[in-house]
C-alpha atoms as a PDB file:
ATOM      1  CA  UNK A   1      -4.784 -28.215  -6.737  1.00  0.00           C
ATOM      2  CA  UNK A   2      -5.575 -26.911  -2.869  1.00  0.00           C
ATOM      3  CA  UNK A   3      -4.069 -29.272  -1.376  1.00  0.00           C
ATOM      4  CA  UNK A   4      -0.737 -28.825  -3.729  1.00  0.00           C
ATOM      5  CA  UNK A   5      -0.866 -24.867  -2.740  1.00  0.00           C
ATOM      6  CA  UNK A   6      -1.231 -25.766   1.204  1.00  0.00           C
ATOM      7  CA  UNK A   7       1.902 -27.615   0.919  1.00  0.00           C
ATOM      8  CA  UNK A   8       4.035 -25.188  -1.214  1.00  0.00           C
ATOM      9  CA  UNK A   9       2.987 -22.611   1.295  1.00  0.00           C
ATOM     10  CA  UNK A  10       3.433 -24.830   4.159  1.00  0.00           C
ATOM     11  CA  UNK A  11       6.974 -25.469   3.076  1.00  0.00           C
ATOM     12  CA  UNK A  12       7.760 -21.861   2.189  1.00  0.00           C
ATOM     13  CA  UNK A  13       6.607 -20.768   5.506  1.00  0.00           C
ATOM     14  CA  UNK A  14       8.456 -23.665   7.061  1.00  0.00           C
ATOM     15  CA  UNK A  15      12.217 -23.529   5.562  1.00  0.00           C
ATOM     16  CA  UNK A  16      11.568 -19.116   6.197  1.00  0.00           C
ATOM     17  CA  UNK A  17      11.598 -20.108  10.350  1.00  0.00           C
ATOM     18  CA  UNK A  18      14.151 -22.264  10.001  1.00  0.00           C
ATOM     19  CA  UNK A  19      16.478 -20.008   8.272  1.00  0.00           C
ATOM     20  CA  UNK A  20      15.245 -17.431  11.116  1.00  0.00           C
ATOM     21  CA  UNK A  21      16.269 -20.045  13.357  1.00  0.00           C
ATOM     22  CA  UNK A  22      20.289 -19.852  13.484  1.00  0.00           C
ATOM     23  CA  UNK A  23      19.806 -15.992  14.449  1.00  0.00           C
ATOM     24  CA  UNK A  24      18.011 -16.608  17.402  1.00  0.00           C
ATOM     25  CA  UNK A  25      20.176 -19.248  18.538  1.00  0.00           C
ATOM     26  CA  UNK A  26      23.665 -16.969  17.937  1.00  0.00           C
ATOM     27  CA  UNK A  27      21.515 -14.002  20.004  1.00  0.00           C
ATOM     28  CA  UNK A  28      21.413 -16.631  22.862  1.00  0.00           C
ATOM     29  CA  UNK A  29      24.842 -17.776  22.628  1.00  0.00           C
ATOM     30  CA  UNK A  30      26.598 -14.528  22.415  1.00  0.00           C
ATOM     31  CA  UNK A  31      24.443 -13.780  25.150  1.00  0.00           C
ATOM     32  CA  UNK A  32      25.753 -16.590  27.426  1.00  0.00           C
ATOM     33  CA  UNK A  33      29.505 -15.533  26.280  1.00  0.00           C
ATOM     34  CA  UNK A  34      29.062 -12.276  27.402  1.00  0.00           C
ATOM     35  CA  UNK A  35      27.872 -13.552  31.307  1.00  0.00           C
ATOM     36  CA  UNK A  36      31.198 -15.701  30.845  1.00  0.00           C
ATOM     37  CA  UNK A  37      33.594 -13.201  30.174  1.00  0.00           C
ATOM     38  CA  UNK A  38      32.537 -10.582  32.522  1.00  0.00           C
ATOM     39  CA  UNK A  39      32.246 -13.389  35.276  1.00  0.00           C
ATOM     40  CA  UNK A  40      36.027 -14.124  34.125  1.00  0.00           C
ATOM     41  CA  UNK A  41      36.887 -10.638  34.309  1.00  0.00           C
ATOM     42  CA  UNK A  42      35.885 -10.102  38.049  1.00  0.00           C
ATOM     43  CA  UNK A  43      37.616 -13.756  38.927  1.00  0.00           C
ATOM     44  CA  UNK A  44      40.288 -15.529  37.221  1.00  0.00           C
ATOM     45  CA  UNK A  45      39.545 -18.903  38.488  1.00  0.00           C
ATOM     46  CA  UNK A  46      35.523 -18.295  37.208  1.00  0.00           C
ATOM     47  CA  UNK A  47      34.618 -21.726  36.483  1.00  0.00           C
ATOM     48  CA  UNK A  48      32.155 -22.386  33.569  1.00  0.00           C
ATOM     49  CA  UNK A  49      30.810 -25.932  34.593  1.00  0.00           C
ATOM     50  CA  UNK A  50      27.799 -24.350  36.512  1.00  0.00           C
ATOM     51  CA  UNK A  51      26.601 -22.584  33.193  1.00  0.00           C
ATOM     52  CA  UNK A  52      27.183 -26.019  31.356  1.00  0.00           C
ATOM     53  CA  UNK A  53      25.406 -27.672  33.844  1.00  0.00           C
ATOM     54  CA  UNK A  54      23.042 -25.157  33.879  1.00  0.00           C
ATOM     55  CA  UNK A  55      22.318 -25.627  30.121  1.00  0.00           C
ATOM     56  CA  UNK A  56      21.586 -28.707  29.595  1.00  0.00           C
ATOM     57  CA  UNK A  57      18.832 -29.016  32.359  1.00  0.00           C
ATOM     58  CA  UNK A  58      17.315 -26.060  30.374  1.00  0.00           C
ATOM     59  CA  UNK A  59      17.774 -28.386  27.380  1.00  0.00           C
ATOM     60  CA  UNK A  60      16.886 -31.532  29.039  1.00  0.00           C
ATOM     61  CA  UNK A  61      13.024 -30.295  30.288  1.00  0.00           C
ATOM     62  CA  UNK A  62      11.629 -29.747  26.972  1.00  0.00           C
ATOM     63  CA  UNK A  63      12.565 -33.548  25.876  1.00  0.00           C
ATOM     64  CA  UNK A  64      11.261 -35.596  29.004  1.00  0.00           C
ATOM     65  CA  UNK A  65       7.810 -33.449  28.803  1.00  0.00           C
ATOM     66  CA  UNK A  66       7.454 -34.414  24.725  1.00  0.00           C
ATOM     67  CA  UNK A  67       8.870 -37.490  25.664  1.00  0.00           C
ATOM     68  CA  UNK A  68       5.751 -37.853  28.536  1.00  0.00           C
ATOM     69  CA  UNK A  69       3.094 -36.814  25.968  1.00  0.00           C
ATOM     70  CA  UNK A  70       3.951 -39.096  23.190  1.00  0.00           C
ATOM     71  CA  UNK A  71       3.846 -42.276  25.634  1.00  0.00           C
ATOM     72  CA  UNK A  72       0.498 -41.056  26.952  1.00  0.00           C
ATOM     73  CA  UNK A  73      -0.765 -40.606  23.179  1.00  0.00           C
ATOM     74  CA  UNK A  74       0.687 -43.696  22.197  1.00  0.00           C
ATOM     75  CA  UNK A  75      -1.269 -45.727  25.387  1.00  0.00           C
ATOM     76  CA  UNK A  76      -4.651 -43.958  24.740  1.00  0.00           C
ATOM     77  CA  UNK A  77      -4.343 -44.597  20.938  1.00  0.00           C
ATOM     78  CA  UNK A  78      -3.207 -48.097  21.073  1.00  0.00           C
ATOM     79  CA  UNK A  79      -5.081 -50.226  23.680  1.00  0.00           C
ATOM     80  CA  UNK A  80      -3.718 -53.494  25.412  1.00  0.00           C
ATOM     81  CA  UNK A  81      -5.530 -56.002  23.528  1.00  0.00           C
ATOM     82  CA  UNK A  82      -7.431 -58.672  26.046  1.00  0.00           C
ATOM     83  CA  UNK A  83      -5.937 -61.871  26.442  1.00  0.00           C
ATOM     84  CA  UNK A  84      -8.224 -64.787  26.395  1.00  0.00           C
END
C-alpha cells in the first residue's frame, strides 16, 4: 500500500515539473530573441551563428559530464573479470 502511494506521488510530482518545464524553456528562448533583435537593430548584417554556436556548447557540457559519470559507474560496478 506504501509503496503504491510513493509512486502515485512520485508521478504526480513528476508530470507537475514537467508541465512547468515548457515555461522555463519559452522564458529562455524569448530571452535569446530579444539579444537577437536588438543586436539586428544596431547592425543589419548581425550575424546569429555566434549565438548558435554559442548554444550548443552550453548544451553540449551537461552531456559529456553525465556521459563521464556513467562510464566511471559502469567500470567501478562491473569489474574486468581475470583471465586465466
Amino acid at each position: 500500500m506504501k509503496k503504491t502511494f510513493f509512486t502515485a506521488v512520485f508521478a504526480l510530482l513528476f508530470g507537475l515539473l514537467l508541465s512547468l518545464a515548457p515555461l522555463a524553456a519559452q522564458a529562455q528562448c524569448s530571452m535569446c530573441k530579444s539579444q537577437v533583435e536588438a543586436a539586428r537593430q544596431e547592425r543589419d548584417d548581425y550575424d546569429v551563428a555566434g549565438l548558435n554556436k554559442g548554444i550548443i556548447y552550453i548544451m553540449t557540457v551537461p552531456y559529456i559530464l553525465m556521459g563521464a559519470v556513467g562510464y566511471f559507474w559502469y567500470r567501478r560496478t562491473h569489474p574486468k573479470k581475470a583471465t586465466a
